[in-house]
Protein backbone atom coordinates (compact mmCIF):
# COMPACT_ATOMS: atom_id res chain seq x y z
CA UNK A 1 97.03 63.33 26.03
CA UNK A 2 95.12 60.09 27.53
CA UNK A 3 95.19 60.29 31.49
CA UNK A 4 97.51 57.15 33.15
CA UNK A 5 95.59 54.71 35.41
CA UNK A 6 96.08 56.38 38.54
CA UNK A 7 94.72 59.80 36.63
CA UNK A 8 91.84 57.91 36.04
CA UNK A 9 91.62 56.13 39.08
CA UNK A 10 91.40 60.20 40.37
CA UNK A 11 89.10 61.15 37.84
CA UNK A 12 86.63 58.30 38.80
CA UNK A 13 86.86 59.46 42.49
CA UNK A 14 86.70 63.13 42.31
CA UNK A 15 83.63 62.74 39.80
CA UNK A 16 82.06 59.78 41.41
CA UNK A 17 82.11 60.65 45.00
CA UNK A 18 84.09 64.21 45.76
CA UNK A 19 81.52 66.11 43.52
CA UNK A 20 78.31 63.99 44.24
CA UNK A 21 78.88 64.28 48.27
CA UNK A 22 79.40 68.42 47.83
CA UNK A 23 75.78 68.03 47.30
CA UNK A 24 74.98 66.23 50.34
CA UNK A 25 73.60 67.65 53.30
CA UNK A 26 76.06 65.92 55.76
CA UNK A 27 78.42 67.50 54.13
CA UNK A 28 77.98 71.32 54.25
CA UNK A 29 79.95 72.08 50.81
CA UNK A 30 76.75 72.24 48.35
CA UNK A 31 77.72 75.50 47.02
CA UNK A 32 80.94 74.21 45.19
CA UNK A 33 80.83 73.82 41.99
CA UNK A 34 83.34 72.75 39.11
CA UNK A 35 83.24 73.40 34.91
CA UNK A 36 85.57 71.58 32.39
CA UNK A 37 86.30 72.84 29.04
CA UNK A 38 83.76 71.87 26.43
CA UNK A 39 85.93 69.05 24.48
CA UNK A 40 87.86 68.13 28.01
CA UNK A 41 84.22 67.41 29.11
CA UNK A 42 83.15 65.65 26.03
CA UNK A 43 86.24 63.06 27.22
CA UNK A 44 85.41 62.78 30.40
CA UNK A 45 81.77 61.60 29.41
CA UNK A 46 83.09 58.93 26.35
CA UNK A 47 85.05 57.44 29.44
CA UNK A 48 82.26 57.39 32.12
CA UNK A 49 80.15 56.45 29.19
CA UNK A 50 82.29 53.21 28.30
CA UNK A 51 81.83 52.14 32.52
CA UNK A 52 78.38 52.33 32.43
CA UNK A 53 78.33 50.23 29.62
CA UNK A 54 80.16 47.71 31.64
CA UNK A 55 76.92 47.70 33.11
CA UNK A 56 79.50 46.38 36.53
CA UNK A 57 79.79 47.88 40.11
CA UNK A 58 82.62 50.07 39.80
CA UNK A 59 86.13 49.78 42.34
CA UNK A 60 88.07 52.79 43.05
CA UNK A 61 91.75 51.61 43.25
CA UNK A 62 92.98 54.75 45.08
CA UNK A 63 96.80 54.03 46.49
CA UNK A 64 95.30 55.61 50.13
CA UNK A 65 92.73 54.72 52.82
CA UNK A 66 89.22 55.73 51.34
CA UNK A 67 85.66 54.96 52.75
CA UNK A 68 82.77 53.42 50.55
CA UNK A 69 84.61 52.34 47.31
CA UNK A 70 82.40 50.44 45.37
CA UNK A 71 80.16 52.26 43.72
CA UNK A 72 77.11 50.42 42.84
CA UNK A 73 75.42 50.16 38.78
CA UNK A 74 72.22 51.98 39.97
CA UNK A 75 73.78 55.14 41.82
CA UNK A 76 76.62 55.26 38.99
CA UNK A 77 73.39 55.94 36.58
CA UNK A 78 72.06 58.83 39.10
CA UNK A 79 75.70 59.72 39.18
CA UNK A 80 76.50 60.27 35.37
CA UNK A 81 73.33 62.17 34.82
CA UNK A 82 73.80 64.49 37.84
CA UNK A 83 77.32 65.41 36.28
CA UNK A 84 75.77 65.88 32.85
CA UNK A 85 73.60 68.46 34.81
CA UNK A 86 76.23 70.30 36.49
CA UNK A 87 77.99 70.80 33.26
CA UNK A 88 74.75 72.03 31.44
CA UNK A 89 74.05 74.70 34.50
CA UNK A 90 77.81 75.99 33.82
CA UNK A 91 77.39 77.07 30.48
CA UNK A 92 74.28 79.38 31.51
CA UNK A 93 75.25 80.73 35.20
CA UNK A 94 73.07 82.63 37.48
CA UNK A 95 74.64 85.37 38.77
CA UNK A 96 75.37 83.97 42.37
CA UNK A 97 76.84 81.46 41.19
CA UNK A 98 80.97 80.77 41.06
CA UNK A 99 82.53 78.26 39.03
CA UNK A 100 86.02 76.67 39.82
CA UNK A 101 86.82 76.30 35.96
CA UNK A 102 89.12 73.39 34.70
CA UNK A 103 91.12 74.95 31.75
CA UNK A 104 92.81 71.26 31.38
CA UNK A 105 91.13 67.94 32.48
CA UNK A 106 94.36 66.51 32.26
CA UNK A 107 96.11 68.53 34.34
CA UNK A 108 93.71 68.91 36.94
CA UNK A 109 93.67 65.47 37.36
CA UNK A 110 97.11 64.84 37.31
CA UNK A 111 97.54 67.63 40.02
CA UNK A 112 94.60 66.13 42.29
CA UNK A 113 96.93 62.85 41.99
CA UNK A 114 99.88 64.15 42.67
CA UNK A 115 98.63 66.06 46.09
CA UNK A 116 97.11 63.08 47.10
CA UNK A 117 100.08 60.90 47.10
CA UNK A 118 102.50 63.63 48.14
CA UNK A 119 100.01 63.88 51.31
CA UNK A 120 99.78 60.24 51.63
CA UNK A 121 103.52 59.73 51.65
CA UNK A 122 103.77 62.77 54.50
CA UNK A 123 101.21 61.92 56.57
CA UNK A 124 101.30 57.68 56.57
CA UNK A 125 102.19 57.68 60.36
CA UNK A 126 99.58 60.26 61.51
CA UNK A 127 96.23 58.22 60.36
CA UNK A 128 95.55 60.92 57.73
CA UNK A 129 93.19 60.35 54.68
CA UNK A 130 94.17 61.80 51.90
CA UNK A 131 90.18 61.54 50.46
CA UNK A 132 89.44 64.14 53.59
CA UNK A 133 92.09 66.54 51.99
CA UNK A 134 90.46 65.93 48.44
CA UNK A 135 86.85 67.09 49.90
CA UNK A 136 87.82 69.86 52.12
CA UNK A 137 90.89 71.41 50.53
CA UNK A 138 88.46 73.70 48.45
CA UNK A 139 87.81 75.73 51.66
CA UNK A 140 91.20 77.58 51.48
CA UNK A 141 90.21 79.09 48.20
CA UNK A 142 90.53 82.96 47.40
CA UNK A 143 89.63 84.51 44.54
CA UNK A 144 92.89 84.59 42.79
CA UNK A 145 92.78 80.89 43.53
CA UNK A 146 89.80 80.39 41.78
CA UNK A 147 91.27 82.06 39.24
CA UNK A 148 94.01 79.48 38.81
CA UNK A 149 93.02 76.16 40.33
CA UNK A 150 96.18 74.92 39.19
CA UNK A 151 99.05 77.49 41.25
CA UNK A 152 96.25 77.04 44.01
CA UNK A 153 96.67 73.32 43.46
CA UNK A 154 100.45 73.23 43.27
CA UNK A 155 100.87 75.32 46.68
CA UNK A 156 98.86 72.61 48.65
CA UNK A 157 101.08 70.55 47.18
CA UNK A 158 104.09 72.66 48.09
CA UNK A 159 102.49 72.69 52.03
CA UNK A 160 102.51 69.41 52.31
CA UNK A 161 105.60 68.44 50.96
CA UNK A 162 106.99 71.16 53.60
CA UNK A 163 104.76 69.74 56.63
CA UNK A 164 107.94 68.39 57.89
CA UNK A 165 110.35 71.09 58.32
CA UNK A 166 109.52 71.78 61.53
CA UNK A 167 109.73 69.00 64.28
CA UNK A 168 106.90 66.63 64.72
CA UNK A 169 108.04 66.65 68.58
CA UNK A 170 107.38 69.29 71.31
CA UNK A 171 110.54 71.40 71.03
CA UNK A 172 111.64 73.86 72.95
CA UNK A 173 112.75 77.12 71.25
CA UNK A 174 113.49 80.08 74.07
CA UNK A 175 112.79 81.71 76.89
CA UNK A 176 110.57 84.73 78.10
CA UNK A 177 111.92 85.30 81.82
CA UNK A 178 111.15 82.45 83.99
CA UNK A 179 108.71 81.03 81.26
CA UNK A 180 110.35 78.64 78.75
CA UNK A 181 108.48 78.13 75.57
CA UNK A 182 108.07 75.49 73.18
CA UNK A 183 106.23 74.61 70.03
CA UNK A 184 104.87 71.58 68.18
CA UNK A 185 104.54 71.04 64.64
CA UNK A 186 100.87 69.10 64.84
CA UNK A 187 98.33 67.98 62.50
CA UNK A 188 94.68 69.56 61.77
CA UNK A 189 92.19 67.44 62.85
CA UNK A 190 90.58 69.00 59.16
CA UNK A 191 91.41 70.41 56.30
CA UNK A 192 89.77 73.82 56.07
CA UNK A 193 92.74 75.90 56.85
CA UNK A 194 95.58 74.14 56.47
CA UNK A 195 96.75 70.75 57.67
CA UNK A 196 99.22 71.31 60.14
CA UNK A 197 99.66 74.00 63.07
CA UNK A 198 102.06 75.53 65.34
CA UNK A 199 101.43 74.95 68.93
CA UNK A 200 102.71 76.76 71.42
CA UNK A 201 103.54 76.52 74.81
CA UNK A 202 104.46 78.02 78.14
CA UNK A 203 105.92 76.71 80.94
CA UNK A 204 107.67 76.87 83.86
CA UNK A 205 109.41 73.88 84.94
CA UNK A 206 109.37 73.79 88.66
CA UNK A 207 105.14 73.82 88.33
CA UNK A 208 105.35 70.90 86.06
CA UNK A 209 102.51 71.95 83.88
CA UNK A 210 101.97 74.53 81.08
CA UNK A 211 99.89 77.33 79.63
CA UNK A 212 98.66 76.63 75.90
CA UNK A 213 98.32 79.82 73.83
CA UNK A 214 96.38 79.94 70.45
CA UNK A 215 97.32 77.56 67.17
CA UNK A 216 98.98 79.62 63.62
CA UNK A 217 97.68 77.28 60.94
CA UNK A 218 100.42 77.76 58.53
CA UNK A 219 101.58 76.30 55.69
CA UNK A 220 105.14 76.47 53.81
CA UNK A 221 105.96 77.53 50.46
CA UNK A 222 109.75 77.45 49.06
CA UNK A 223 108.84 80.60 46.34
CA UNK A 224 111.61 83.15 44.99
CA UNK A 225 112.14 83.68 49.40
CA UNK A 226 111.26 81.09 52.48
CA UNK A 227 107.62 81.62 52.99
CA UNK A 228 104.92 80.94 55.11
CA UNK A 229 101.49 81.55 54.73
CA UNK A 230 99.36 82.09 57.68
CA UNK A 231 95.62 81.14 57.31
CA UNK A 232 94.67 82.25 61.27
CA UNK A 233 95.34 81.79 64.75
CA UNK A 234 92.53 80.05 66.79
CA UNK A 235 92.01 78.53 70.96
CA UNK A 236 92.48 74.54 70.48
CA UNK A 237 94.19 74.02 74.04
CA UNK A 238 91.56 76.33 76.35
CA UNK A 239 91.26 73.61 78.75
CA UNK A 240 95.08 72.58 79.07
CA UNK A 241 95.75 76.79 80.47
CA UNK A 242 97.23 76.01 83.92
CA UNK A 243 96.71 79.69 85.86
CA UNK A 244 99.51 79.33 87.84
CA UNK A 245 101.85 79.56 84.84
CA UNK A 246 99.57 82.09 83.70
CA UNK A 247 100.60 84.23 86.26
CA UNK A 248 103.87 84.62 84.73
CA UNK A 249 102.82 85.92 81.35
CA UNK A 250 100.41 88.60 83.23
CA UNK A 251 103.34 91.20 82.47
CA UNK A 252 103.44 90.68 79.12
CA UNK A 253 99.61 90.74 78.91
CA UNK A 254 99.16 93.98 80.69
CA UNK A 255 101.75 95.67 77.96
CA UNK A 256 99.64 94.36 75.06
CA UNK A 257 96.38 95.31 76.56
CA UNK A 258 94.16 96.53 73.82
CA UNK A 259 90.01 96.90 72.71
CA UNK A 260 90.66 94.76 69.79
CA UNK A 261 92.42 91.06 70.49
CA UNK A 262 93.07 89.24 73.07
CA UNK A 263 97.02 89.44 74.07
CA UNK A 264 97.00 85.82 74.29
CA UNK A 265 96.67 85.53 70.23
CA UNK A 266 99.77 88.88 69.81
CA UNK A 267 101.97 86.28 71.94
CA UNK A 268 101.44 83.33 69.97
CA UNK A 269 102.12 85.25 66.68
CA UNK A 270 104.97 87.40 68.15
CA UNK A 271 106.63 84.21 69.39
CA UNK A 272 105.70 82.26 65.96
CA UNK A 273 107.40 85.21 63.82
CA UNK A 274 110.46 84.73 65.78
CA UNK A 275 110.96 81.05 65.65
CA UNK A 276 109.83 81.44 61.76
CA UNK A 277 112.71 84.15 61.73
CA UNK A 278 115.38 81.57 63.24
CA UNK A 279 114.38 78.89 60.36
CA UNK A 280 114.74 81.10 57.79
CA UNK A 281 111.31 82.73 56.79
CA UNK A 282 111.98 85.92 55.53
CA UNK A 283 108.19 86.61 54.26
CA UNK A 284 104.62 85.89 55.69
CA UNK A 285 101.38 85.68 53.33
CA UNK A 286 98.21 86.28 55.19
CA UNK A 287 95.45 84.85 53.22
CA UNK A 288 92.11 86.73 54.24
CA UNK A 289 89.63 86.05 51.97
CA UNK A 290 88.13 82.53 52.04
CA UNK A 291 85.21 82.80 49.14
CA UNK A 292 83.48 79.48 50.27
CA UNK A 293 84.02 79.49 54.14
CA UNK A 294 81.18 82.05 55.09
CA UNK A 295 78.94 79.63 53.39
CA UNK A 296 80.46 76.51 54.59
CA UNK A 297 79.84 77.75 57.84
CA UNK A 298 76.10 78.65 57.50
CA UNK A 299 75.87 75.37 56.20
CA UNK A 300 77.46 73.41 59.15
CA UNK A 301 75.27 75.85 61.61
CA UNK A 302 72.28 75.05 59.97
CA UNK A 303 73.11 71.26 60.15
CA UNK A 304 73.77 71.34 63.45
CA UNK A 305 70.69 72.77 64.46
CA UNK A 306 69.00 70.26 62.75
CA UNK A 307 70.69 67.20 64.68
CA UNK A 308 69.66 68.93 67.51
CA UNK A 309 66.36 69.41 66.71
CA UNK A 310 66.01 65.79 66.63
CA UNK A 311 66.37 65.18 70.16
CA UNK A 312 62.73 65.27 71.83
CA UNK A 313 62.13 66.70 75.02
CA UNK A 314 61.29 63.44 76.34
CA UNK A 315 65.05 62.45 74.62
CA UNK A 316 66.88 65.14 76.28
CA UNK A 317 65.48 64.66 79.74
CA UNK A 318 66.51 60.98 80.16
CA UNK A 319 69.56 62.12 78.51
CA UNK A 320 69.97 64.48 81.39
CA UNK A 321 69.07 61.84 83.97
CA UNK A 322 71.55 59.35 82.45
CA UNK A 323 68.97 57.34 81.48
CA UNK A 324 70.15 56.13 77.84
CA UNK A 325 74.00 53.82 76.75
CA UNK A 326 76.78 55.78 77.35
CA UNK A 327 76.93 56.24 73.62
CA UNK A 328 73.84 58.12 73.55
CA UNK A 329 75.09 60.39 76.03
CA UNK A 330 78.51 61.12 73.96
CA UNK A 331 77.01 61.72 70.69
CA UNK A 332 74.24 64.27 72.27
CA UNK A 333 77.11 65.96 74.27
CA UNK A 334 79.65 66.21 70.70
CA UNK A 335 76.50 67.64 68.39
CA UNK A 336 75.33 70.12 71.91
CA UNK A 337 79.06 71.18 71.45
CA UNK A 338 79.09 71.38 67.57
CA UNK A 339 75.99 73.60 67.53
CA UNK A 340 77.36 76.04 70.13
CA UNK A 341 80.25 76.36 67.98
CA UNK A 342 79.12 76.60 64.91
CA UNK A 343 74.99 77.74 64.90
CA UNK A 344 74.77 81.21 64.02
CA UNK A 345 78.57 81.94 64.32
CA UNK A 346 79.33 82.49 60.27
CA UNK A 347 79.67 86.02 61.23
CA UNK A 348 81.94 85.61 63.93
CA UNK A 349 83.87 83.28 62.21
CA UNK A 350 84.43 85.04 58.94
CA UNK A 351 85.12 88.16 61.06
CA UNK A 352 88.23 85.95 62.97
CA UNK A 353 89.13 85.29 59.64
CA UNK A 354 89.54 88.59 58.30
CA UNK A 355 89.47 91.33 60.94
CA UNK A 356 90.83 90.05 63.30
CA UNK A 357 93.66 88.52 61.91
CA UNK A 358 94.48 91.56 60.56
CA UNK A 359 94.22 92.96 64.01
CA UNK A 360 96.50 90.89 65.69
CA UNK A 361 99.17 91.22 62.60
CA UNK A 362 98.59 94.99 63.01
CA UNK A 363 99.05 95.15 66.59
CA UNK A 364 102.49 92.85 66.58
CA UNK A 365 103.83 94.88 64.01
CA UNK A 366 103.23 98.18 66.51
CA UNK A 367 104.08 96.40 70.12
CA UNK A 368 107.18 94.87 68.41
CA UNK A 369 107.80 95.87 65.30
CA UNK A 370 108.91 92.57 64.20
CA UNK A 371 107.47 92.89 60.40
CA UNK A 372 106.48 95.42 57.95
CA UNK A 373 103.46 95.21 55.72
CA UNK A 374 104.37 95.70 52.41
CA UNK A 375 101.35 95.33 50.14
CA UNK A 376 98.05 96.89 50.47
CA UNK A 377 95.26 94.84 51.40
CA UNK A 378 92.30 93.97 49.19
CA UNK A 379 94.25 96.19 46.22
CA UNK A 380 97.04 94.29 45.19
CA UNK A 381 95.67 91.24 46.12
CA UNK A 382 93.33 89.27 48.82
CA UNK A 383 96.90 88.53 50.42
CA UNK A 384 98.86 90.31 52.96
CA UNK A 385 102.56 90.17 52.74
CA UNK A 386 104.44 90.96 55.73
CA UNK A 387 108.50 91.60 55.58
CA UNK A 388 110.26 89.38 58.92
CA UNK A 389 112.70 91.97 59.88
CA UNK A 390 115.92 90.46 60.78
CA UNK A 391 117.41 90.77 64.21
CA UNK A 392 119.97 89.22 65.95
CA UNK A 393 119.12 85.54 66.49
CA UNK A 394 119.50 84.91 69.92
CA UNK A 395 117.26 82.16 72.63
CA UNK A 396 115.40 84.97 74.21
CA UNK A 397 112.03 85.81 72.99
């Protein structure tokens, strides 16, 4: 079957800038790698084989916002051999190395098009690019994903198409005591877990001001039940925590007290599973295996470092002295703060991802025995799936 023009519109944008900039430095993503079938490959070539015949720059016509779409005759050439290479290293790997396979150029393509335009259509009023989605989306990959890129595929594309169940607006959904609590349904400034997350809220309205607790990244999948996948729970809001209202949820903290997580991320999820429980959700899926994050991250650490680097001594002192355009000043300040986060913090990171997300699911299901594990991590699958017990639905949390 011959791919439509907007599969091939997707198949010259995946191939001609998705898989080139995995390699790029600024980037992060160089370990990713993709295979297609022989003959699927053999197609893919005749047709990137009749455009550089053309001997033209080529125009991506993608139906979204994307950066850099002309792609000029002399990096096309560098381009088509580099994918030539790729395809050559697939068919003897090392032993490190792991291969999304394509079973079905057609298919992938059509998929890639289809989540693009489903996110495009979602997310028009938000100033989202679907091209970000296209590069990052890879990130949320387990190993049963790899193992079929297209159900992976087709649950993004589920997510999305669900990013709008919940309210886009701050909404308030109960009470604990004096505190009232609300949540907003808000967008991921990337990709890597998921693109929306639940943010919730404390407040109590006579201080006119509120206490943020940590983000679920979820996503939403209609299957044979209502379910929701959770891919962590992560501090966005630590500088909008006003301590007087955090005075109010000392009670609760001192009950949750514990060596492993913070009682801050047990109230977020405890108050999560029960507005998931008034919508509906009868099952949770806990991704916690991310094969390409750990890497990712050293990547982005090591990056980091290396903008840093680049700021002499001599730089960094008239920095200090304000000495340099207030531009200066901002862009040293964002990559100081991106290589605290991220330099040397794969470890911590992956273990957040893992560990401790199983911690705080662990320690919810004892404190309040809202949900029951029922499959066995890392042996059925690299997916825990958690029963929402039913209770009463009432507006006290």
């Amino acid at each position: 079957m011959e791919l439509n023009f907007d599969e091939q519109e997707m198949l010259k944008y995946f191939l001609l800038r998705c898989i080139p900039d995995f390699y790029d430095e600024k980037y992060a993503m160089s370990f990713l790698k993709f295979a297609f079938k022989e003959e699927d490959f053999e197609k893919i070539m005749l047709y990137l084989t009749k455009l550089k015949e053309e001997r033209k720059a080529i125009f991506l016509n993608l139906k979204t916002e994307v950066s850099n779409r002309t792609i000029m005759v002399s990096e096309f050439d560098q381009i088509y051999d580099f994918i030539q290479e790729l395809q050559k290293e697939a068919e003897t790997p090392r032993d490190e190395d792991i291969y999304i396979f394509i079973p079905d150029y057609h298919k992938f393509f059509s998929l890639l098009h289809k989540m693009m335009m489903a996110f495009d259509t979602k997310s028009r009023n938000y100033e989202f690019n679907a091209a970000d989605l296209l590069h990052s989306v890879w990130l949320r990959m387990g190993s049963k994903d790899i193992e079929d890129v297209f159900s992976f595929l087709r649950k993004q594309i589920a997510f999305i198409k669900n990013d709008d169940k919940l309210s886009f607006e701050d909404t308030f959904i109960g009470k604990m005591g004096e505190l009232e609590v609300s949540c907003e349904n808000a967008a991921n400034d990337n990709f890597f877990e998921t693109n929306r997350h639940l943010a919730i809220r404390l407040n109590v309205s006579s201080l006119y001001s509120w206490y943020s607790l940590p983000v679920i990244h979820y996503g939403f999948a209609m299957e044979d039940e209502p379910t929701c996948y959770i891919y962590g729970l992560q501090s966005l809001d630590k500088y909008h925590c006003d301590q007087r209202v955090g005075e109010y949820i000392k009670p609760y903290k001192r009950k949750l007290r514990n060596k492993y997580v913070s009682a801050d991320f047990i109230l977020a999820l405890k108050i999560a599973i029960d507005f998931l429980r008034k919508k509906g959700f009868t099952r949770i899926k806990v991704p916690l295996l991310q094969v390409y994050n750990y890497a990712y991250h050293q990547n982005l650490g090591a990056l980091t470092k290396k903008r840093m680097d680049a700021y002499s001594p001599e730089m960094v002192e008239r920095i200090e002295n304000m000495e340099v355009s207030e531009y200066i000043i901002e862009k040293y300040e964002r990559d100081k703060e991106q290589y605290n986060r991220f330099f040397h913090k794969e470890d911590l990171i992956s273990e957040n991802k893992t560990e401790r997300l199983l911690q705080i699911f662990s320690c919810v299901a004892l404190f309040y025995g809202d949900i029951e594990l029922i499959s066995d991590p890392f042996i059925e699958d690299d997916i825990l799936i958690y029963r929402v017990k039913q209770k009463e639905v009432d507006k006290t949390l």
